[in-house]
Protein backbone atom coordinates (compact mmCIF):
# COMPACT_ATOMS: atom_id res chain seq x y z
CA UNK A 1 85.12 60.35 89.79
CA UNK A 2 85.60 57.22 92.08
CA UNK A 3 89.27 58.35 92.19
CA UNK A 4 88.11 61.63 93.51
CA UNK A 5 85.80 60.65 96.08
CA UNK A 6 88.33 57.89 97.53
CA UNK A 7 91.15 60.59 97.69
CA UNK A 8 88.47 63.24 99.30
CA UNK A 9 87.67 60.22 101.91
CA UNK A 10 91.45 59.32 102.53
CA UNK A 11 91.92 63.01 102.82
CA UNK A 12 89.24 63.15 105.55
CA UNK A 13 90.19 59.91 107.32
CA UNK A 14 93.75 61.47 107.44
CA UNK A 15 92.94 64.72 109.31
CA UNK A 16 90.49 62.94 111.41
CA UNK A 17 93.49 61.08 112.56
CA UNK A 18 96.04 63.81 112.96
CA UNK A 19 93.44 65.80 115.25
CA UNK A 20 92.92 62.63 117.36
CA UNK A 21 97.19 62.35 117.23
CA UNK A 22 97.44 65.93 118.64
CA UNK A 23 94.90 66.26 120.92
CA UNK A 24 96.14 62.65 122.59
CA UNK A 25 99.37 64.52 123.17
CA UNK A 26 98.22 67.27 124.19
CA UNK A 27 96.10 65.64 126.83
CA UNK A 28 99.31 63.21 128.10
CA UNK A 29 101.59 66.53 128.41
CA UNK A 30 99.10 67.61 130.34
CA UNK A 31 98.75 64.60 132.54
CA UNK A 32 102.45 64.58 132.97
CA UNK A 33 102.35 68.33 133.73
CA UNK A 34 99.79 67.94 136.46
CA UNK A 35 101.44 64.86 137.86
CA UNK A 36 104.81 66.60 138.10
CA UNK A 37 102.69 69.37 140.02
CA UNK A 38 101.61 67.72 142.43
CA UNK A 39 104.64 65.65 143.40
């Protein structure tokens, strides 16, 4: 049971950090989009 619950919290953990991975590159293409705009 404890075995579950850890692997359900890794499991969590780990997708919380793969959305925050994405969306940080998402938002610095987008920076670097917009900066190459307006040069």
């Amino acid at each position: 049971m404890y075995v579950a619950l850890g692997r359900h919290l890794f499991a969590q953990k780990f997708r919380i950090l793969y959305k925050v991975i994405i969306y940080t590159l998402i938002d610095f293409l987008n920076i670097t989009n917009t900066a190459k705009i307006l040069t």
